[in-house]
Protein backbone atom coordinates (compact mmCIF):
# COMPACT_ATOMS: atom_id res chain seq x y z
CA UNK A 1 0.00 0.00 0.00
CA UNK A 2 0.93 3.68 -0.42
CA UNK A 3 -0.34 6.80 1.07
CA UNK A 4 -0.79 8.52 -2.29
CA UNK A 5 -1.22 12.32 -2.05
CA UNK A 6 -0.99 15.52 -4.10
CA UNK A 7 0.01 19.09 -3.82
CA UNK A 8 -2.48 19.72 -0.57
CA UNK A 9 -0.65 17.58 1.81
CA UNK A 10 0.44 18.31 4.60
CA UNK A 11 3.56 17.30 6.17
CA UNK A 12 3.21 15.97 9.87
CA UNK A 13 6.40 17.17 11.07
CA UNK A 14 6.48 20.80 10.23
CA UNK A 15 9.92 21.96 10.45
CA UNK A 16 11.30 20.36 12.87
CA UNK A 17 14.64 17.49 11.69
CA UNK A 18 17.12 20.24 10.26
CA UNK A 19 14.82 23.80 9.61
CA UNK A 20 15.04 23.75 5.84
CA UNK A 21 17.05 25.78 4.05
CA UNK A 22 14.44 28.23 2.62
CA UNK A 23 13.20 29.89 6.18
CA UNK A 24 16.26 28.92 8.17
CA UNK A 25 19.29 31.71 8.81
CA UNK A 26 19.76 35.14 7.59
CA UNK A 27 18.88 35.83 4.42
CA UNK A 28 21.65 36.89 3.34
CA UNK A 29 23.50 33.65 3.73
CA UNK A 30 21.23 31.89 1.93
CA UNK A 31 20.89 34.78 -0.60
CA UNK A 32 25.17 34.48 -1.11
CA UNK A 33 24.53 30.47 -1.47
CA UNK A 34 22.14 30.75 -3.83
CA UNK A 35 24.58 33.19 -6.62
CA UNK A 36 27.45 30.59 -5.51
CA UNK A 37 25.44 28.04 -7.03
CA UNK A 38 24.44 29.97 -10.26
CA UNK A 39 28.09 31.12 -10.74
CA UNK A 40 28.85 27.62 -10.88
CA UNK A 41 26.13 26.49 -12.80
CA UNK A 42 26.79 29.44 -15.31
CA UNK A 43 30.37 27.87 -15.93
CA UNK A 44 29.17 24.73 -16.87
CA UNK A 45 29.53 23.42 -20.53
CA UNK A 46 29.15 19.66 -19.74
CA UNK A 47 25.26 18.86 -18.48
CA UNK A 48 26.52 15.72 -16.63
CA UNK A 49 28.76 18.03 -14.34
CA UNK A 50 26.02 20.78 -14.20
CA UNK A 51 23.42 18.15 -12.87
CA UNK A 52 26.25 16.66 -10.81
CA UNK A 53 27.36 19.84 -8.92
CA UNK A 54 23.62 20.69 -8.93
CA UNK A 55 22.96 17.93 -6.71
CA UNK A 56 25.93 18.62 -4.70
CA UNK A 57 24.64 22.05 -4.29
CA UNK A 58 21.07 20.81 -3.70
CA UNK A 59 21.69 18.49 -0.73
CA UNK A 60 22.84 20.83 1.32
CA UNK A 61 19.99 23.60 0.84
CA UNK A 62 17.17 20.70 0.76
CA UNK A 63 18.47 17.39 2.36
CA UNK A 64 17.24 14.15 1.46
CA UNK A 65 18.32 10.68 1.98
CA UNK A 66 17.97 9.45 -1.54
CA UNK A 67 17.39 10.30 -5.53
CA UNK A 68 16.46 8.57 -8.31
CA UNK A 69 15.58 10.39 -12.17
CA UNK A 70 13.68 8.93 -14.52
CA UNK A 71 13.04 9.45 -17.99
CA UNK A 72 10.50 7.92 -20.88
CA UNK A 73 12.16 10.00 -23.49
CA UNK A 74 11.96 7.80 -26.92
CA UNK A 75 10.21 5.08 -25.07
CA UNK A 76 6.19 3.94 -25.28
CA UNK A 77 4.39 3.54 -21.74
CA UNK A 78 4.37 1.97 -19.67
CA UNK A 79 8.21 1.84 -19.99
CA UNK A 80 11.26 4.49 -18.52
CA UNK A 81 14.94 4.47 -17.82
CA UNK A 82 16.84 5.03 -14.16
CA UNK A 83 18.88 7.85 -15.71
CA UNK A 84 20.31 8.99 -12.39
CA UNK A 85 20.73 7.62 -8.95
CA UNK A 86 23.04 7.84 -5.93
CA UNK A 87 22.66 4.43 -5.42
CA UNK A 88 25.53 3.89 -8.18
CA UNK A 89 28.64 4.31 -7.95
CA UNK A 90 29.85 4.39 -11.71
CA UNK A 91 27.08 7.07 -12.87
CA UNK A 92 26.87 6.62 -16.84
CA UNK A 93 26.15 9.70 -18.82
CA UNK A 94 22.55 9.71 -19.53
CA UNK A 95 23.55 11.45 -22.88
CA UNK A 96 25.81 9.39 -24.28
CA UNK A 97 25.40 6.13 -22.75
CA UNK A 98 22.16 5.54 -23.19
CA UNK A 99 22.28 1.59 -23.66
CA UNK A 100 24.23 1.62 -20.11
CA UNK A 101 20.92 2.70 -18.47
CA UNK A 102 18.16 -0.45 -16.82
CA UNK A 103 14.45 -0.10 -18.25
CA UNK A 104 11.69 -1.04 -16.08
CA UNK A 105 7.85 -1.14 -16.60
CA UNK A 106 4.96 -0.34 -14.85
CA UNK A 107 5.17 0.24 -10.98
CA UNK A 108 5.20 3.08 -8.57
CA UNK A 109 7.77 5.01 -10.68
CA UNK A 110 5.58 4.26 -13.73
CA UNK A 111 2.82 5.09 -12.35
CA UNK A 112 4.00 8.47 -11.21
CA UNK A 113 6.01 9.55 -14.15
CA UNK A 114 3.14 8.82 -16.57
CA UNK A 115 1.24 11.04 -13.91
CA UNK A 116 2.62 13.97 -15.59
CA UNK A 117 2.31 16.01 -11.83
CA UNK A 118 4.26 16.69 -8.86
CA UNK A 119 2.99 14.27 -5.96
CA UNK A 120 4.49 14.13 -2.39
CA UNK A 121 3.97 10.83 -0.19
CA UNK A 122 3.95 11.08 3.46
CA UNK A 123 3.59 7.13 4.25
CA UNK A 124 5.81 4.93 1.18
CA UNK A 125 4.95 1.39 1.58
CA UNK A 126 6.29 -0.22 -1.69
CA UNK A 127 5.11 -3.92 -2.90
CA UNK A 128 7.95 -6.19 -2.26
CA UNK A 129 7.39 -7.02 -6.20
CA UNK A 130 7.42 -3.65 -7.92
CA UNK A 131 10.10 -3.45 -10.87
CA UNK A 132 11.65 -0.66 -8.97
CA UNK A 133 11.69 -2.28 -5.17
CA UNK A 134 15.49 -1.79 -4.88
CA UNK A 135 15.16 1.90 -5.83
CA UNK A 136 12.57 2.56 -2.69
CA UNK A 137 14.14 -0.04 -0.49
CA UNK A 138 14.21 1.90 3.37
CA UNK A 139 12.74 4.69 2.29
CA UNK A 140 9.94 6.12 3.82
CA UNK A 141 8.45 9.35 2.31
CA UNK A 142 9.00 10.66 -1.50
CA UNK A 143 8.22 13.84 -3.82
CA UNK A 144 7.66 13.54 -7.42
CA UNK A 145 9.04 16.22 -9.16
CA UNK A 146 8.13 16.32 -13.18
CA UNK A 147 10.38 17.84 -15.69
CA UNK A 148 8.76 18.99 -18.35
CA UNK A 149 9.93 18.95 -22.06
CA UNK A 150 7.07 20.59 -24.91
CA UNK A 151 4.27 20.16 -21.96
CA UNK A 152 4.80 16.72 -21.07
CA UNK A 153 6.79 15.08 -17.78
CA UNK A 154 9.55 13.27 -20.00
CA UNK A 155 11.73 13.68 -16.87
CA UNK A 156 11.31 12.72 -13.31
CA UNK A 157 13.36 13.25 -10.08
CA UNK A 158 12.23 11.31 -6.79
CA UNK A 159 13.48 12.89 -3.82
CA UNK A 160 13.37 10.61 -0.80
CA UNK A 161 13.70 10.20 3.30
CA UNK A 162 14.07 6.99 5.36
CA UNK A 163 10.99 8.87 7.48
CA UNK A 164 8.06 9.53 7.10
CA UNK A 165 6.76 13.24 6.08
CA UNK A 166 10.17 13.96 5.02
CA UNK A 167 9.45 16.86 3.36
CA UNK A 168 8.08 20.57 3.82
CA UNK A 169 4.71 20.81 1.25
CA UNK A 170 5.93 24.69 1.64
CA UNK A 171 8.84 23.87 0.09
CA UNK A 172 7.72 21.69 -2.83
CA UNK A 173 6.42 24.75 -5.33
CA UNK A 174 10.31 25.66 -5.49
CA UNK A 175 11.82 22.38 -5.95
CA UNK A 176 9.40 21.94 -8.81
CA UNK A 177 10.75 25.43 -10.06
CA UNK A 178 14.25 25.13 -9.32
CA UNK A 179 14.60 21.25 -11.20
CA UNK A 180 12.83 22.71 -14.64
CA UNK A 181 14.66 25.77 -14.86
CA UNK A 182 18.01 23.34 -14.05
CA UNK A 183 15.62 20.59 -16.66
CA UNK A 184 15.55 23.25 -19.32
CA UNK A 185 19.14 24.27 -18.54
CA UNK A 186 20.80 21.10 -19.26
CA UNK A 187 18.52 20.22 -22.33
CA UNK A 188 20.00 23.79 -23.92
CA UNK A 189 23.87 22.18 -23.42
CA UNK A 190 22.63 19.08 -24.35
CA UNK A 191 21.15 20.59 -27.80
CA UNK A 192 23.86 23.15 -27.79
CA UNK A 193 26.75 20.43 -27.57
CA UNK A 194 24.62 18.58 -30.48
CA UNK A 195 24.49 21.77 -32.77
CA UNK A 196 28.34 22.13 -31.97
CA UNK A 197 29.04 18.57 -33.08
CA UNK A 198 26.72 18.58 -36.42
CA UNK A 199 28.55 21.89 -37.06
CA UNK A 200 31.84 20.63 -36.85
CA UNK A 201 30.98 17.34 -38.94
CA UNK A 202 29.55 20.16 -41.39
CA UNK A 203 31.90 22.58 -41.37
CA UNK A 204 34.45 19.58 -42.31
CA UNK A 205 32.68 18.10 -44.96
CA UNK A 206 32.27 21.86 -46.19
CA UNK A 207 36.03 22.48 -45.88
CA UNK A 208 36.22 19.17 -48.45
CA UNK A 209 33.95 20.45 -51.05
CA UNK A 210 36.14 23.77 -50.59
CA UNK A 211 39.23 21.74 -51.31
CA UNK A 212 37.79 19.37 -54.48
CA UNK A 213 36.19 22.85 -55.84
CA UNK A 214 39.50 25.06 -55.84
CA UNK A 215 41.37 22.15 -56.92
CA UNK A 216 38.91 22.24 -60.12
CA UNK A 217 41.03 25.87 -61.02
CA UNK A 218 43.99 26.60 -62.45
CA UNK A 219 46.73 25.74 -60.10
CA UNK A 220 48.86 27.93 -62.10
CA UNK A 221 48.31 30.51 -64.76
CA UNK A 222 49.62 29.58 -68.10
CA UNK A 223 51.90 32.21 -70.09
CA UNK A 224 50.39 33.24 -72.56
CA UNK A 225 52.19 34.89 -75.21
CA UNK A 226 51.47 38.96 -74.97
CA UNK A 227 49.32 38.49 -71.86
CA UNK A 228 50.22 39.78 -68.76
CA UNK A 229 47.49 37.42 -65.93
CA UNK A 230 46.46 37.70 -62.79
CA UNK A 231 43.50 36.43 -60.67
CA UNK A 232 41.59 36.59 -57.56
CA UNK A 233 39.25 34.32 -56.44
CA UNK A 234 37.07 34.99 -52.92
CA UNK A 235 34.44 32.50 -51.79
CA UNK A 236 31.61 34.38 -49.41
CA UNK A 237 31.44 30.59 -47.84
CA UNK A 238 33.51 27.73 -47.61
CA UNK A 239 32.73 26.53 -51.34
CA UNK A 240 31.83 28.98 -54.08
CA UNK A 241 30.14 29.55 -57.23
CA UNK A 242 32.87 31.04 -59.19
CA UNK A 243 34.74 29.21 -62.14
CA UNK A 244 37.23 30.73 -64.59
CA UNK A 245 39.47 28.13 -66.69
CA UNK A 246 41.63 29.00 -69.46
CA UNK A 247 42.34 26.70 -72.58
CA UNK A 248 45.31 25.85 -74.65
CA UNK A 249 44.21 25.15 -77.94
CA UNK A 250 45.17 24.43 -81.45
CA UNK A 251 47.53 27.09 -83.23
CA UNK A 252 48.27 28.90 -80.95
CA UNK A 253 44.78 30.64 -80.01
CA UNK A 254 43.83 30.22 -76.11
CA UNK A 255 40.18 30.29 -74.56
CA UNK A 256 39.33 32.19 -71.43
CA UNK A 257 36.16 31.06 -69.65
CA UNK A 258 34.90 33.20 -66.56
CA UNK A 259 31.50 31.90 -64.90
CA UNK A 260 29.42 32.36 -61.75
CA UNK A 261 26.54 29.84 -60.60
CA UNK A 262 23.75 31.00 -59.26
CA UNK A 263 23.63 30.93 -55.36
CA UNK A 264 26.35 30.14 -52.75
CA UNK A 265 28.04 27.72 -51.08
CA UNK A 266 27.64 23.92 -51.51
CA UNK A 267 24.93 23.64 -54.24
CA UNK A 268 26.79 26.30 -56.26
CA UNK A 269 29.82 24.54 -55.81
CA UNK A 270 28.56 21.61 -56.94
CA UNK A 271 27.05 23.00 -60.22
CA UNK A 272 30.08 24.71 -60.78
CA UNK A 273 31.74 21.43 -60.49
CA UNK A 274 29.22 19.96 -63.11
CA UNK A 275 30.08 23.00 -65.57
CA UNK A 276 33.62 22.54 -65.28
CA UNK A 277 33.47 18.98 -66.12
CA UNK A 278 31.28 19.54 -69.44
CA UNK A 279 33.82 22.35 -70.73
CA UNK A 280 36.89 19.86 -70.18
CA UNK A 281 34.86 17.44 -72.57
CA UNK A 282 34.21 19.67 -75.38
CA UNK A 283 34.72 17.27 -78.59
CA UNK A 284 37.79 18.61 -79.92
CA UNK A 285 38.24 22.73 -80.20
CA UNK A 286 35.91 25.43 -80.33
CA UNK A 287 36.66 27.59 -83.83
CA UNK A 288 34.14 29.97 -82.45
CA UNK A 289 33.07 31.51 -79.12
CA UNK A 290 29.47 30.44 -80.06
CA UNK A 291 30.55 27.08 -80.15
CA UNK A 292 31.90 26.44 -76.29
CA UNK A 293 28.12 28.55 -74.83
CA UNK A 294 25.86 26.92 -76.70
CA UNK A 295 27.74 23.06 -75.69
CA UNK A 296 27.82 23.83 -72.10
CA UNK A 297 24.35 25.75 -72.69
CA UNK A 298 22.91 22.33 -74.02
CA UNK A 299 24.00 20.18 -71.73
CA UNK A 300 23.36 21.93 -68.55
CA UNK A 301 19.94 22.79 -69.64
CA UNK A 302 18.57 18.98 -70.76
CA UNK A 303 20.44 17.05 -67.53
CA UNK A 304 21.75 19.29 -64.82
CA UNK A 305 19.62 22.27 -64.33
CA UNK A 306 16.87 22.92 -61.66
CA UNK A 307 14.37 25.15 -61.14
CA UNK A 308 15.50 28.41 -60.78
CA UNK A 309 19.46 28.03 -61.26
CA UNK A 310 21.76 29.17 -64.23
CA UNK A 311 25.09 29.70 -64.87
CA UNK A 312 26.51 33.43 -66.42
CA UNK A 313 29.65 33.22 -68.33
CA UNK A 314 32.01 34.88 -70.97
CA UNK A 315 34.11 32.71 -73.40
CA UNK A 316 36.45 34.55 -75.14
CA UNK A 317 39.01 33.10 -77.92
CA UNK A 318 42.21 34.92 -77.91
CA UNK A 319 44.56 34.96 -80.81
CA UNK A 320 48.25 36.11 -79.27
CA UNK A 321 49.40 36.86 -82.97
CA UNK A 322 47.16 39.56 -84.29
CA UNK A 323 45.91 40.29 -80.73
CA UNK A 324 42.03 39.42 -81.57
CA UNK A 325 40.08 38.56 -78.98
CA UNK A 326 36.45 37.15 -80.07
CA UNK A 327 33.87 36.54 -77.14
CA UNK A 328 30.93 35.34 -76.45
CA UNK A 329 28.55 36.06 -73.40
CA UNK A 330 25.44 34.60 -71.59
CA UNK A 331 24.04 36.55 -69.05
CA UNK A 332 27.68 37.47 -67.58
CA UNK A 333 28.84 41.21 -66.80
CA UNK A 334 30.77 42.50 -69.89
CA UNK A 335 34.34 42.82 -69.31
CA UNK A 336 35.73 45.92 -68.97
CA UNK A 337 38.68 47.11 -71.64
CA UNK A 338 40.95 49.86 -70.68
CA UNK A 339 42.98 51.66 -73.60
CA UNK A 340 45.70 52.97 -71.75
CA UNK A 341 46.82 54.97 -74.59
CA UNK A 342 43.75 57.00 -74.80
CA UNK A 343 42.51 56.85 -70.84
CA UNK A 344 39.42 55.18 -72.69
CA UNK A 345 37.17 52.41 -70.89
CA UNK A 346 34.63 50.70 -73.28
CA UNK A 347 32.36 47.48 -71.85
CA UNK A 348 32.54 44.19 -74.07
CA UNK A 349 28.73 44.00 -74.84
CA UNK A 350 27.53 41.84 -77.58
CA UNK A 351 24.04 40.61 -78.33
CA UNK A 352 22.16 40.33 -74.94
CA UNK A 353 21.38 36.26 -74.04
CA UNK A 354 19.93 34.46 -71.21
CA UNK A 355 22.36 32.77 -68.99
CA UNK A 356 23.32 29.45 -69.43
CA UNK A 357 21.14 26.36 -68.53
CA UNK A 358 17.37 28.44 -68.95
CA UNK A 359 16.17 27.10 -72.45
CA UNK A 360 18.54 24.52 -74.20
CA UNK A 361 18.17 25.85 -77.62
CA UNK A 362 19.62 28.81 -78.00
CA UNK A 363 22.33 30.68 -79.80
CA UNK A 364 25.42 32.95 -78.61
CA UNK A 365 26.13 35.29 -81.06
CA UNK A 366 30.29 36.36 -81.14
CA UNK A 367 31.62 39.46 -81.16
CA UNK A 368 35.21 40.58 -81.97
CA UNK A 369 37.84 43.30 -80.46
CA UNK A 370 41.49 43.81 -81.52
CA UNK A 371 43.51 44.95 -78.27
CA UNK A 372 45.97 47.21 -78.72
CA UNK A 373 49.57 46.99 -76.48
CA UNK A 374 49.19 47.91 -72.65
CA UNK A 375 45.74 47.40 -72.79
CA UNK A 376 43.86 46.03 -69.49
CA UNK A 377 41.01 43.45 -69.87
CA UNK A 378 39.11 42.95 -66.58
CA UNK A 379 37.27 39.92 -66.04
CA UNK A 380 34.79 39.35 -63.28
CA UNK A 381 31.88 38.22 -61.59
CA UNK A 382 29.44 40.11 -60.39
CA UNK A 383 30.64 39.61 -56.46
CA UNK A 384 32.56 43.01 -57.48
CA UNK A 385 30.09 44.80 -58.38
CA UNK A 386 27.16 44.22 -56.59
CA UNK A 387 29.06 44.40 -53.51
CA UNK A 388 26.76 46.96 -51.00
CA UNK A 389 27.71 49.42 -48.41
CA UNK A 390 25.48 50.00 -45.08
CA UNK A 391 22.62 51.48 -47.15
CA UNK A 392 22.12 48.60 -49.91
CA UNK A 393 24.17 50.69 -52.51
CA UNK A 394 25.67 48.61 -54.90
CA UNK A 395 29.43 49.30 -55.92
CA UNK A 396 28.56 49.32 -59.70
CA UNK A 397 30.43 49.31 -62.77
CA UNK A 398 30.86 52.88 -62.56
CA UNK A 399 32.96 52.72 -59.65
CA UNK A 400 34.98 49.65 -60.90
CA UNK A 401 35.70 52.05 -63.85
CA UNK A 402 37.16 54.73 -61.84
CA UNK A 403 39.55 52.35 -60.27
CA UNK A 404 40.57 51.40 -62.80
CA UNK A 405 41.82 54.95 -64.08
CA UNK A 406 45.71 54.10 -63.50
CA UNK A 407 47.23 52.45 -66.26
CA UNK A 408 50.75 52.21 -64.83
CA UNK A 409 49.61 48.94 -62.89
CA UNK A 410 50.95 45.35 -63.21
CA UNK A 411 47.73 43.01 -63.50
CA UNK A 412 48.39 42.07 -59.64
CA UNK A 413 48.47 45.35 -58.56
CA UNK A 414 45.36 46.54 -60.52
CA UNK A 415 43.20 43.45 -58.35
CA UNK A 416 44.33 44.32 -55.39
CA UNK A 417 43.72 48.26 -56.19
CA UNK A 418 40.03 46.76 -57.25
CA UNK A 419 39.63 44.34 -53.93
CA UNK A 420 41.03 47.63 -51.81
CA UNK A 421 38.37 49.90 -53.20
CA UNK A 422 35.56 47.13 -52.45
CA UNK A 423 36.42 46.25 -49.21
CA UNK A 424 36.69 50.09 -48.14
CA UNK A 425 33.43 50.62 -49.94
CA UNK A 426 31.38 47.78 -48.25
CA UNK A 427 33.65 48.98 -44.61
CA UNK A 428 34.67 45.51 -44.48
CA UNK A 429 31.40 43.95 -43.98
CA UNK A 430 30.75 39.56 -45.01
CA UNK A 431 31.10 38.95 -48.13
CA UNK A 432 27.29 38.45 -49.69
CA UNK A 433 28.72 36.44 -52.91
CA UNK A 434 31.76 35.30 -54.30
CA UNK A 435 34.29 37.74 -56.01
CA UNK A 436 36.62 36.66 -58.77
CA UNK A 437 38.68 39.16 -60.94
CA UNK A 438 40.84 37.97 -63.63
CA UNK A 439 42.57 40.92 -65.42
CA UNK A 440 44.53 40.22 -68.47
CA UNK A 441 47.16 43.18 -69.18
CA UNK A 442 48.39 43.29 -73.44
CA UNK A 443 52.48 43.16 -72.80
CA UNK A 444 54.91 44.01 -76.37
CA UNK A 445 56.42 40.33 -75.89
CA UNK A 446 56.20 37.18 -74.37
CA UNK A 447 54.20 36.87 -71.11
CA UNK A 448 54.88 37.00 -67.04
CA UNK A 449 53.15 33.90 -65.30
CA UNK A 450 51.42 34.28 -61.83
CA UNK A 451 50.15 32.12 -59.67
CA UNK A 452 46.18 32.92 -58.99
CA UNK A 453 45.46 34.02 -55.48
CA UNK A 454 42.57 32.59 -53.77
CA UNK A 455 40.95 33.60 -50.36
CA UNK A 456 37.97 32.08 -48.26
């Protein structure tokens, strides 16, 4: 049999056995044990050692002669673990060692966990048969005190005495309080240890696709005969959008491809991946811009493309012999040409297209230049100029033209002249989408080679 009560009851004994913590002493004292506690609890990162020193800390403000938590989380009634005892003394983590922890069914502790309410027993008389004897064995009086998790008592702690009408009813109200608000604390570790881990496992994998994409880019700029190259490539994530490859071909000509994927990060990555791939498997050599778009065009747009994604680019052919550069572009900011004879700055436009991977069928119409010596070609994605300050401006070709005013720079200082006048633009704010610049300076002769920089 057991005397079975709720809330209302009344303990027998008063405070008499040890004047509880809560109305015994100056306040004071109990006011400077209570902010010891929290300081301690505030340190905590691990919720075994918070509930650990909690308990600690717990005994001696409200004593008791035993505990025992219990828990149905991810089990169906009438079942529930012993998470937590002092009965043991090699306490698995509840956490983490899960399988390490007994289930039982049906009893008293069922019965009051499934409850779903506090309860306090004056008189504990447990059946010599109940799947939980060895947990009330001496013990004489109990509280109940339900955790709650969404509404429902997933948690329980049993608080017991070896007498009977252990425990103050005045005092139960606050040990309900006190046990959710330390419930709730250790679930936020618990979940915030959890988000830490998945992070990290992320954030790895992440740093992989990061790795496979870059590796997809030049490692090393080719010289090209009377082309001075440089690049910069800056991923506003861990894996970016961005592609630019350039192409030896057949007498002598070379192709430059510069493209940007819609989005960021992984997915973009990954599509840029894809587009790399179909360039490098061109049948042969393009003998016309037209030719390269409208491949990669085709096949992103009948097997790779959803809903809402494309892919900008410019492919240009250059010819280092008569300095003819023809060009092709879908979607992609035109390249900026500076004559540095004249001070002139003129925008590569052609015939306006959709970007690639929209509607399979469709054409790139070419259109020619002849670059003259110390001319500056500036390549890039749209990172650079749709980069925004504190009040959503955009940078804007118009700006990236004034940069570009000084015609006495190497290609390696005219990017970082570019990047400078971003970065002081946006006031150093995150990067909202990748930024690649690849600037191609006309030289009299044969060509400097530069290894591409690359930033995160």
């Amino acid at each position: 049999m057991v005397a079975f009560q709720g809330l209302e009851t009344k303990g027998s004994n008063g405070m008499t056995e040890g004047t509880e913590f809560f109305t015994r002493g100056d306040w004071r004292e109990r006011l400077d044990h209570i902010v010891e506690t929290m300081r301690e609890l505030s340190r905590q990162t691990d919720p075994q050692e918070m509930v650990r020193l909690y308990s600690e800390r717990m005994r001696a403000m409200m004593p008791r002669s035993r505990f025992v938590s219990i828990t149905r989380r991810g089990l169906e009634p009438p079942k529930y673990r012993i998470a937590r005892t002092d009965l043991w003394d090699d306490q698995p983590n509840p956490w983490t060692e899960r399988h390490k922890l007994p289930v039982l069914e049906g009893g008293l502790m069922g019965q009051l966990l499934y409850g779903d309410d506090p309860r306090m027993i004056d008189e504990l008389d447990v059946a010599a048969d109940d799947p939980a004897a060895e947990y009330f064995a001496g013990m004489r009086s109990l509280v109940a005190v339900p955790v709650y998790d969404e509404g429902t008592a997933l948690n329980m702690v049993l608080f017991m005495r070896e007498r009977a009408a252990g425990f103050d009813p005045n005092q139960f109200p606050e040990m309900v309080w006190m046990s959710n608000l330390l419930g709730r604390a250790t679930h936020n570790l618990v979940m915030s240890a959890e988000l830490r881990r998945v992070n990290e496992e992320l954030d790895r994998e992440l740093q992989t696709v990061a790795e496979i994409q870059r590796s997809l880019l030049p490692a090393d700029l080719p010289q090209i005969p009377t082309l001075d190259l440089a690049v910069s490539y800056q991923t506003s994530m861990r894996a970016g959008g961005d592609y630019y490859d350039i192409f030896r071909l057949p007498g002598g000509k070379w192709g430059l491809l510069v493209a940007d994927v819609s989005g960021h990060g992984t997915p973009a990555a990954v599509l840029m991946a894809i587009t790399h791939a179909i360039a490098h498997q061109y049948p042969g050599a393009p003998s016309r811009p037209s030719d390269m778009l409208e491949y990669l065009n085709r096949n992103l747009a009948d097997r790779y493309m959803l809903a809402g994604t494309f892919v900008t680019a410019f492919f240009g052919l250059y010819d280092p012999e008569t300095r003819e550069l023809a060009y092709a572009l879908a979607g992609h900011p035109p390249p900026r040409l500076k004559h540095c004879d004249d001070g002139t700055i003129v925008s590569l436009t052609g015939p306006r297209r959709p970007p690639l991977g929209i509607q399979a069928n469709m054409d790139y119409p070419a259109s020619t230049c002849t670059l003259r010596e110390a001319d500056q070609l500036i390549f890039y994605t749209d990172g650079i100029t749709e980069a925004r300050n504190g009040d959503g401006e955009f940078f804007g070709p118009e700006r990236l033209d004034e940069v570009l005013h000084n015609c006495h720079l190497d290609a390696d200082a005219l990017i970082m002249t570019v990047l400078d006048a971003v970065r002081s633009f946006t006031n150093d704010a995150p990067m909202e989408d990748d930024r690649t610049i690849l600037v191609a300076r006309v030289t009299p002769g044969t060509a400097h080679m530069h290894t591409h920089t690359t930033a995160g």
